[in-house]
PDB file of N, CA and C in Angstrom:
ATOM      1  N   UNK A   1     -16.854 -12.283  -0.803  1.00  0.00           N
ATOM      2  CA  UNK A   1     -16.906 -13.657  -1.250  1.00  0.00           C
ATOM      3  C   UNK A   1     -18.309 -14.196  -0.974  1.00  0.00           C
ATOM      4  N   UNK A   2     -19.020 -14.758  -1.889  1.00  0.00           N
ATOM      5  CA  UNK A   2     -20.309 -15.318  -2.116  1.00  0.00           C
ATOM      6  C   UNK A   2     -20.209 -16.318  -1.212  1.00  0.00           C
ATOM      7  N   UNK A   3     -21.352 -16.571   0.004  1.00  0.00           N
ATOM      8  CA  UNK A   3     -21.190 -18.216   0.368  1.00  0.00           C
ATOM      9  C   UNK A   3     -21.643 -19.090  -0.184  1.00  0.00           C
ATOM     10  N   UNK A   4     -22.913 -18.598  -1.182  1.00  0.00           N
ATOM     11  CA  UNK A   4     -23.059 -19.765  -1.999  1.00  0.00           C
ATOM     12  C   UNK A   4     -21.995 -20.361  -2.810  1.00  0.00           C
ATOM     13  N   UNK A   5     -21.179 -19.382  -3.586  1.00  0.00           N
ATOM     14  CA  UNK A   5     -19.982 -20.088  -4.333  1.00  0.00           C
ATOM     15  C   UNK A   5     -19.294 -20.664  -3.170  1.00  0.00           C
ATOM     16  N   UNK A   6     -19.183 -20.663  -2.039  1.00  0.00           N
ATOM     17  CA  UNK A   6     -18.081 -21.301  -1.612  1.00  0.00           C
ATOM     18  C   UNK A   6     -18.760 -22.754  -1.175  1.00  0.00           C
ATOM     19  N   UNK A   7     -20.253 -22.844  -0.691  1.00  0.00           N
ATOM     20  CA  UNK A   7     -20.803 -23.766  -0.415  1.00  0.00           C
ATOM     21  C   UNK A   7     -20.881 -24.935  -1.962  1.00  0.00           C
ATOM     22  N   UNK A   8     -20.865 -24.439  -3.083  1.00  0.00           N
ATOM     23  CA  UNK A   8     -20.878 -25.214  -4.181  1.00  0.00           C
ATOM     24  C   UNK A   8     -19.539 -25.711  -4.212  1.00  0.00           C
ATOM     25  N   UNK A   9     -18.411 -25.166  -3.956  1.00  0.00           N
ATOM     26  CA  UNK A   9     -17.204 -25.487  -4.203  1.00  0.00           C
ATOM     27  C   UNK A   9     -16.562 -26.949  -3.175  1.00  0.00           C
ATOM     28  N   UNK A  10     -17.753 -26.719  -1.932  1.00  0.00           N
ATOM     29  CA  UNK A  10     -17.562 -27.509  -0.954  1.00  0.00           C
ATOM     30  C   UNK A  10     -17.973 -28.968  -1.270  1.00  0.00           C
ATOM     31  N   UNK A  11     -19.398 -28.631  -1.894  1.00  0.00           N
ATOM     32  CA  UNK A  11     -19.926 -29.813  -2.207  1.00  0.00           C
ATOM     33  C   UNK A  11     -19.182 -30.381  -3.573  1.00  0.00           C
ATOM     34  N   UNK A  12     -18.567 -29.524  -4.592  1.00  0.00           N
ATOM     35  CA  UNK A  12     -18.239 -29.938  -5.782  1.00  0.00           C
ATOM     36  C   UNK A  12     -16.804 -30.845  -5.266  1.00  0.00           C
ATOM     37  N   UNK A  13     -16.000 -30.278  -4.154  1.00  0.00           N
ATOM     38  CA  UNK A  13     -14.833 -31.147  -3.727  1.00  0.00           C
ATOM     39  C   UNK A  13     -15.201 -32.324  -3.090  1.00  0.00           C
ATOM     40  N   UNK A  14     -16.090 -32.588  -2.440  1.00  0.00           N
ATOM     41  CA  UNK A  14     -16.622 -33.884  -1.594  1.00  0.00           C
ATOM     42  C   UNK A  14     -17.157 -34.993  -2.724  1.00  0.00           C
ATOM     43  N   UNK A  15     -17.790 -34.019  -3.883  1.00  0.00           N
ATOM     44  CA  UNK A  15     -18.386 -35.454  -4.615  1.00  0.00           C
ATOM     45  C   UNK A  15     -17.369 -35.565  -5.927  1.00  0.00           C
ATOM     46  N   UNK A  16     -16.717 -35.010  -5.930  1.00  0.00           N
ATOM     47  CA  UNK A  16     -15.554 -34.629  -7.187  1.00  0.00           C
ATOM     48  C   UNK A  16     -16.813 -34.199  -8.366  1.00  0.00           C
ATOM     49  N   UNK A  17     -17.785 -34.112  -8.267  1.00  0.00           N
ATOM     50  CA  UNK A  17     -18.631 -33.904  -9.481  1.00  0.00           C
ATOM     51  C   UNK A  17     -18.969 -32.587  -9.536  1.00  0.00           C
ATOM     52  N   UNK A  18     -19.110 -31.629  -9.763  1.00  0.00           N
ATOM     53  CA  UNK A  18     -19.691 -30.124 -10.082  1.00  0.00           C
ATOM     54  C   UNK A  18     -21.240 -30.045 -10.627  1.00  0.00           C
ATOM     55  N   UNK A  19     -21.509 -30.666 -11.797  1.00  0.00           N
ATOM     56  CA  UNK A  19     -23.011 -31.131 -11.997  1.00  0.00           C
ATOM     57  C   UNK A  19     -23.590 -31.707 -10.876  1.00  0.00           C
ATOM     58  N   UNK A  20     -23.314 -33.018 -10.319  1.00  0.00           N
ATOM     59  CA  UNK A  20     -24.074 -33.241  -9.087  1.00  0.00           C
ATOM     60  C   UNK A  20     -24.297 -32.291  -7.906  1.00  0.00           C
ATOM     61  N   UNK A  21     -23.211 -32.081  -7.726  1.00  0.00           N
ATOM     62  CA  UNK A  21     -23.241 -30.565  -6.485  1.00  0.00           C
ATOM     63  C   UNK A  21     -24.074 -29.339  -7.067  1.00  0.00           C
ATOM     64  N   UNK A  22     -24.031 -29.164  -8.376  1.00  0.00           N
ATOM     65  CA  UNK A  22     -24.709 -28.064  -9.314  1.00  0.00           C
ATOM     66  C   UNK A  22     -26.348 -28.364  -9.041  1.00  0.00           C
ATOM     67  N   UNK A  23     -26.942 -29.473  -9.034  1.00  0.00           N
ATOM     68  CA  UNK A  23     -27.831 -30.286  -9.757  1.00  0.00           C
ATOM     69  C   UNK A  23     -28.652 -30.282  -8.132  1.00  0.00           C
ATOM     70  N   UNK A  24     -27.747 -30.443  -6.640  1.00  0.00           N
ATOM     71  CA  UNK A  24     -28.059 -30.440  -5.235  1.00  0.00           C
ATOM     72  C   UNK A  24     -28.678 -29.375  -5.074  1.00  0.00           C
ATOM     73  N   UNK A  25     -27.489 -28.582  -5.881  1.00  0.00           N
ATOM     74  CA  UNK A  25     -28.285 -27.080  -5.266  1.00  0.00           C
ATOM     75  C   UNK A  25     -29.155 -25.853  -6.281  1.00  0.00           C
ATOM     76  N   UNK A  26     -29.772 -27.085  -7.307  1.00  0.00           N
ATOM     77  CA  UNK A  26     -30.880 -26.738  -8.005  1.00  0.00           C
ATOM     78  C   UNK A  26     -30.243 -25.691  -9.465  1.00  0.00           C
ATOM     79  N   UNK A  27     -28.833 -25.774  -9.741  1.00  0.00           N
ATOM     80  CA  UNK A  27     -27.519 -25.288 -10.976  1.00  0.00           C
ATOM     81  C   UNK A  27     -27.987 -26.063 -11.789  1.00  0.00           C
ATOM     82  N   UNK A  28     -28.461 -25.437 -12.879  1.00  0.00           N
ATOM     83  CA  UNK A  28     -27.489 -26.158 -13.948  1.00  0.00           C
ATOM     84  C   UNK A  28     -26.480 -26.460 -14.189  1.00  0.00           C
ATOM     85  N   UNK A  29     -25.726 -27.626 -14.807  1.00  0.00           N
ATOM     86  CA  UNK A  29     -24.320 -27.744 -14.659  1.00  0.00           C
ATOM     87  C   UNK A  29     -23.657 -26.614 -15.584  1.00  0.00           C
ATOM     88  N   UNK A  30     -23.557 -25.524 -16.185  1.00  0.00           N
ATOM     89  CA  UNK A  30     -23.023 -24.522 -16.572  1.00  0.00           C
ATOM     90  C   UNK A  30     -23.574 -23.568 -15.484  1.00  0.00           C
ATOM     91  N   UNK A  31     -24.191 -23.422 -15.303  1.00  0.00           N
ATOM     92  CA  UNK A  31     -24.116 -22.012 -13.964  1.00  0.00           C
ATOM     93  C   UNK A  31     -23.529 -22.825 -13.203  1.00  0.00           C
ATOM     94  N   UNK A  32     -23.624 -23.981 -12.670  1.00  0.00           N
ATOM     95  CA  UNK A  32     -22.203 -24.242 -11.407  1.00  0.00           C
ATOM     96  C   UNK A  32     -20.873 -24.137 -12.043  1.00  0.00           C
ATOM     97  N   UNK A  33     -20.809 -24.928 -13.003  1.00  0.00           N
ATOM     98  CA  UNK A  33     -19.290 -24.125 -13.623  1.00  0.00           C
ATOM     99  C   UNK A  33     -18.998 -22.553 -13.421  1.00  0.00           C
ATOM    100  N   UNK A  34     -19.701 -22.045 -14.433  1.00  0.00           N
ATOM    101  CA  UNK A  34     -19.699 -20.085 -14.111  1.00  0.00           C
ATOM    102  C   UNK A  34     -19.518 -20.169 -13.055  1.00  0.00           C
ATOM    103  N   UNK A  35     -19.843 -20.500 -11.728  1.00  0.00           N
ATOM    104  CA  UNK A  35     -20.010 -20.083 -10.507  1.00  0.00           C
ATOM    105  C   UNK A  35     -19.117 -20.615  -9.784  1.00  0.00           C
ATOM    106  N   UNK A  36     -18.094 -21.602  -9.767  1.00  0.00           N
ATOM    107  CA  UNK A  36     -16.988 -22.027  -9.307  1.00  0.00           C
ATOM    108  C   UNK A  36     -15.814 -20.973 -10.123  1.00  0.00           C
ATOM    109  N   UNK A  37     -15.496 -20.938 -11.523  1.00  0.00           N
ATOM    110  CA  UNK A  37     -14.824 -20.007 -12.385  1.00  0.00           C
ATOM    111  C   UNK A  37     -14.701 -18.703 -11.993  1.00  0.00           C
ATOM    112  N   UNK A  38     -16.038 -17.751 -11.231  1.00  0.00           N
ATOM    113  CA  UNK A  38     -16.012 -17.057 -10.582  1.00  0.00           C
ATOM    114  C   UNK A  38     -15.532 -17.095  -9.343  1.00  0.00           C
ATOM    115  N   UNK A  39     -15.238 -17.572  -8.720  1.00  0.00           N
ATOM    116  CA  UNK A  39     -14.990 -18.183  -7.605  1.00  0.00           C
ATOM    117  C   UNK A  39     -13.322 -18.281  -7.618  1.00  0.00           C
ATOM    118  N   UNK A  40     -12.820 -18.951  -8.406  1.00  0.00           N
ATOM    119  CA  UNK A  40     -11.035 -18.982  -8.590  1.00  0.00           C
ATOM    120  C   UNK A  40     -10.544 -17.742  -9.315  1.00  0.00           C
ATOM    121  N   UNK A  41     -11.639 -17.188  -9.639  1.00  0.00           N
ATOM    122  CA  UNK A  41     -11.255 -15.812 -10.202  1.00  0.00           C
ATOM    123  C   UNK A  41     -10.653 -14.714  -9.519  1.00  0.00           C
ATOM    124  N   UNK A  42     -11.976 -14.698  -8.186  1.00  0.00           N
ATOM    125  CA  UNK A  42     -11.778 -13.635  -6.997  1.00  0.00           C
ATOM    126  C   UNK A  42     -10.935 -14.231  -6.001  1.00  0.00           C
ATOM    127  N   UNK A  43     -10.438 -15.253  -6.290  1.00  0.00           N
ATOM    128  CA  UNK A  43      -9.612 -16.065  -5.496  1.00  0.00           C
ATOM    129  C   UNK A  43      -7.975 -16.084  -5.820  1.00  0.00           C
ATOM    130  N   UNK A  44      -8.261 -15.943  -7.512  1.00  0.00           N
ATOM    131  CA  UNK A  44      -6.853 -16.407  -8.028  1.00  0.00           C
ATOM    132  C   UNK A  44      -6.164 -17.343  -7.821  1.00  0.00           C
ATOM    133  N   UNK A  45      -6.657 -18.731  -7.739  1.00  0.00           N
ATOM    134  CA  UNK A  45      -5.994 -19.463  -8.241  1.00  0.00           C
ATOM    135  C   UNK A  45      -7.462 -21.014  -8.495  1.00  0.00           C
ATOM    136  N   UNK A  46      -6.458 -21.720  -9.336  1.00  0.00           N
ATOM    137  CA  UNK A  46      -7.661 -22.806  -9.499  1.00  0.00           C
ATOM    138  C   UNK A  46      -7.736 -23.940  -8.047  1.00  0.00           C
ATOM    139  N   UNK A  47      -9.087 -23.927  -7.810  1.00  0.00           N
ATOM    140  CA  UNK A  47      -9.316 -24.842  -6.686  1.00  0.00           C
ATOM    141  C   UNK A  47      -9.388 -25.974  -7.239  1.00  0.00           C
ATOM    142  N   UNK A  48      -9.802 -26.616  -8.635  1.00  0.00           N
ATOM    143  CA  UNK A  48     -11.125 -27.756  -9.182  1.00  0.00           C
ATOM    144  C   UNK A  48      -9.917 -27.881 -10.651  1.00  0.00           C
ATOM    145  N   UNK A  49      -9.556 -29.201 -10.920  1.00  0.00           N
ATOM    146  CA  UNK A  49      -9.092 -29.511 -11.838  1.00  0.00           C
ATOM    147  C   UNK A  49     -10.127 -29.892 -12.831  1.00  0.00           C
ATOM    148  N   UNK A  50      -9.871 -29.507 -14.245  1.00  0.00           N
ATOM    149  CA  UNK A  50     -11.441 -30.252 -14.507  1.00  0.00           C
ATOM    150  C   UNK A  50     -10.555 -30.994 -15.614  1.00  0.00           C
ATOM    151  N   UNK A  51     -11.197 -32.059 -16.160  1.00  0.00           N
ATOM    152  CA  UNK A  51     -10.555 -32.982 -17.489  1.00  0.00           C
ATOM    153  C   UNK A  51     -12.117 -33.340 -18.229  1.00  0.00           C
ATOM    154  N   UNK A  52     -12.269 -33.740 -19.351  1.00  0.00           N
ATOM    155  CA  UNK A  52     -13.516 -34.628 -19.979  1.00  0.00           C
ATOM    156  C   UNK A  52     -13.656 -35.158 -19.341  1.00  0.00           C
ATOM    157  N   UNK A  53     -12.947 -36.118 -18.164  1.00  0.00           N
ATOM    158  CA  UNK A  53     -13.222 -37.280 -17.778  1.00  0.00           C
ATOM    159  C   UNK A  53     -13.662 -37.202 -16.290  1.00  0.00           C
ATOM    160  N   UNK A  54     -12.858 -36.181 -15.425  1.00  0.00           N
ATOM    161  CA  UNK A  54     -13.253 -36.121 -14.389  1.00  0.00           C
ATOM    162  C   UNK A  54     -12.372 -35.107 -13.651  1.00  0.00           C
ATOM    163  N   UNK A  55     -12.776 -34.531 -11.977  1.00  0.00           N
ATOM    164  CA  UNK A  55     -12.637 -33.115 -11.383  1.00  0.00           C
ATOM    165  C   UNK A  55     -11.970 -33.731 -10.423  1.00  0.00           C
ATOM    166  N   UNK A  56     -10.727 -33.025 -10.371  1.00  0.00           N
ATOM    167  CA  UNK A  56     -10.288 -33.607  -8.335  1.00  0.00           C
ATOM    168  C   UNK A  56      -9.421 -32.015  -8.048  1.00  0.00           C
ATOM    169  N   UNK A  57      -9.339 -32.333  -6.974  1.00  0.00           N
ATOM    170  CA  UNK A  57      -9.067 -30.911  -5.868  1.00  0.00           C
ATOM    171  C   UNK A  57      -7.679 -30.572  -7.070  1.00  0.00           C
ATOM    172  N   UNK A  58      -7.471 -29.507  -6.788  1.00  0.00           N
ATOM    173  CA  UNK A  58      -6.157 -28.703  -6.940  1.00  0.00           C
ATOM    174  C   UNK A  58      -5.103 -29.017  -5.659  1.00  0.00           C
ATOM    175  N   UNK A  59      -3.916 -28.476  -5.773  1.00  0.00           N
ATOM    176  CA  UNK A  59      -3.032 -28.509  -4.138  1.00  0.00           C
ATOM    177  C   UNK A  59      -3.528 -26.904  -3.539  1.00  0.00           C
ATOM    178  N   UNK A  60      -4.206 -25.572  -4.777  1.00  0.00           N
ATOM    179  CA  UNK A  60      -4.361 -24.956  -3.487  1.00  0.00           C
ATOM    180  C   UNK A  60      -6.261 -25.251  -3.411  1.00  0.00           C
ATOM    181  N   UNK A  61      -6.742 -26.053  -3.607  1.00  0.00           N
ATOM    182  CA  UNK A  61      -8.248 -26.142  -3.780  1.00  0.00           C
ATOM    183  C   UNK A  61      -8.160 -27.296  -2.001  1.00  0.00           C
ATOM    184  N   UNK A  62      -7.457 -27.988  -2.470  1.00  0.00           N
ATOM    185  CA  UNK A  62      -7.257 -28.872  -0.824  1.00  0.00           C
ATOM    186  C   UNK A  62      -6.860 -28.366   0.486  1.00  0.00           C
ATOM    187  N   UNK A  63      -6.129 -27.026  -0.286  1.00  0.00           N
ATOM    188  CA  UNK A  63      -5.899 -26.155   1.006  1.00  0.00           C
ATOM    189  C   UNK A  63      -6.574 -25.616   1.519  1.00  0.00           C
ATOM    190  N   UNK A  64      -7.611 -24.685   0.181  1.00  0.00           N
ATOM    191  CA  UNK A  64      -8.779 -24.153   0.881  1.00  0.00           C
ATOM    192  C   UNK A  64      -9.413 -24.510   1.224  1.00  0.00           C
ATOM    193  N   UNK A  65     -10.048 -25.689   1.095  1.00  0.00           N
ATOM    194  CA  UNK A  65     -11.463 -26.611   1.397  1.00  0.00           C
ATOM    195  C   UNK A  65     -11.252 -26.621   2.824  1.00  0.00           C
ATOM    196  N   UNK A  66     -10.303 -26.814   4.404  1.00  0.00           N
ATOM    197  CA  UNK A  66     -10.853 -26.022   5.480  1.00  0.00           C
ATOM    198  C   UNK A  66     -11.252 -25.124   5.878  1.00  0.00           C
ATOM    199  N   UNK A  67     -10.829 -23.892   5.069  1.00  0.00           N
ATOM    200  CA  UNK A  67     -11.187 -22.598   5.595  1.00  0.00           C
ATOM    201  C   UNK A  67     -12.418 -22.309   4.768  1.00  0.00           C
ATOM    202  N   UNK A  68     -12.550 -22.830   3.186  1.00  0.00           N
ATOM    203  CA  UNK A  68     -14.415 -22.473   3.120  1.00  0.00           C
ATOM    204  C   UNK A  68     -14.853 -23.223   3.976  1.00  0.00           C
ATOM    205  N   UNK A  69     -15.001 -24.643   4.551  1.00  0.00           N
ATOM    206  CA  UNK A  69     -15.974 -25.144   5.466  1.00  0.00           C
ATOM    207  C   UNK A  69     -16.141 -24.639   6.826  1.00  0.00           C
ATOM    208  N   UNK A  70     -14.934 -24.055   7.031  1.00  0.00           N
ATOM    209  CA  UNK A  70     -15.038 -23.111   8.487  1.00  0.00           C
ATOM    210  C   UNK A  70     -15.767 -21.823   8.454  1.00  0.00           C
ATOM    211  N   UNK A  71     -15.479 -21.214   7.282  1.00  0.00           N
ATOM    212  CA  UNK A  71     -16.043 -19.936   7.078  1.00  0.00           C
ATOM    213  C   UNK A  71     -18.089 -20.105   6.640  1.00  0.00           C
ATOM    214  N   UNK A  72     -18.070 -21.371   6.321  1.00  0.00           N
ATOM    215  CA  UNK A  72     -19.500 -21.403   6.221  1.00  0.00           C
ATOM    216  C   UNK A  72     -20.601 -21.997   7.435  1.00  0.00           C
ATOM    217  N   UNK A  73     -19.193 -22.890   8.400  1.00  0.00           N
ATOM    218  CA  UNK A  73     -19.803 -22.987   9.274  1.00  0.00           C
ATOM    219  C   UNK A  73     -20.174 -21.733  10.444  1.00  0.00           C
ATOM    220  N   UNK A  74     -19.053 -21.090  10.119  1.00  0.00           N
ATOM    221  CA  UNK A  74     -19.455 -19.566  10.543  1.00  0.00           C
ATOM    222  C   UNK A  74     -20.470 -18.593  10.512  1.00  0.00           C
ATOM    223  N   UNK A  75     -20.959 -18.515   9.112  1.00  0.00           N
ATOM    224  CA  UNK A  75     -21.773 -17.749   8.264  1.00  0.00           C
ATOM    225  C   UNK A  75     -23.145 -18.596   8.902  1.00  0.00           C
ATOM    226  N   UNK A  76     -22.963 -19.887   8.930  1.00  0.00           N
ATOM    227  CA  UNK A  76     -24.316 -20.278   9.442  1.00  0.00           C
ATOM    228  C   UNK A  76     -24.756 -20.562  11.147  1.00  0.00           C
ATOM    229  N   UNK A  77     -23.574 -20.634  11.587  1.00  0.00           N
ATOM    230  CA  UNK A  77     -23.964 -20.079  13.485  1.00  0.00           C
ATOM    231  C   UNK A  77     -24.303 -18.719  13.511  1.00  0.00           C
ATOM    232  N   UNK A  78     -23.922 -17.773  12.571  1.00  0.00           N
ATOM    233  CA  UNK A  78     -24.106 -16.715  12.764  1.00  0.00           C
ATOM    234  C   UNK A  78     -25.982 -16.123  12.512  1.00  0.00           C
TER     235      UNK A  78
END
């Protein structure tokens, strides 16, 4: 599992936006898409609801969002 995808996924749940979080971490907003998509892929299931209008967590995207922030706070004490 990529930590960057999981670090985008982190920021894309905090701001509900994916472009902005995309845009933080220097994405275009289609490579942060690709890169979340990849992400629920190797994951299997959707974290990120998306609509025209706007993105909010999934029920298992809210679940995960402790364990990526733990696992990255990990990755970065380490």
């Amino acid at each position: 599992m990529d930590t960057d995808h999981l670090r985008l996924f982190v920021m894309a749940a905090d701001r509900l936006n994916i472009s902005a979080a995309g845009r933080e971490l220097g994405l275009a907003p289609a490579v942060a898409s690709a890169r979340l998509a990849k992400l629920e892929t190797e994951l299997g299931v959707e974290l990120l609801r998306r609509t025209t209008r706007k993105v909010s967590l999934s029920l298992e995207g809210a679940d995960f969002l402790p364990y990526a922030r733990e696992i990255l706070a990990q990755s970065e004490a380490a």
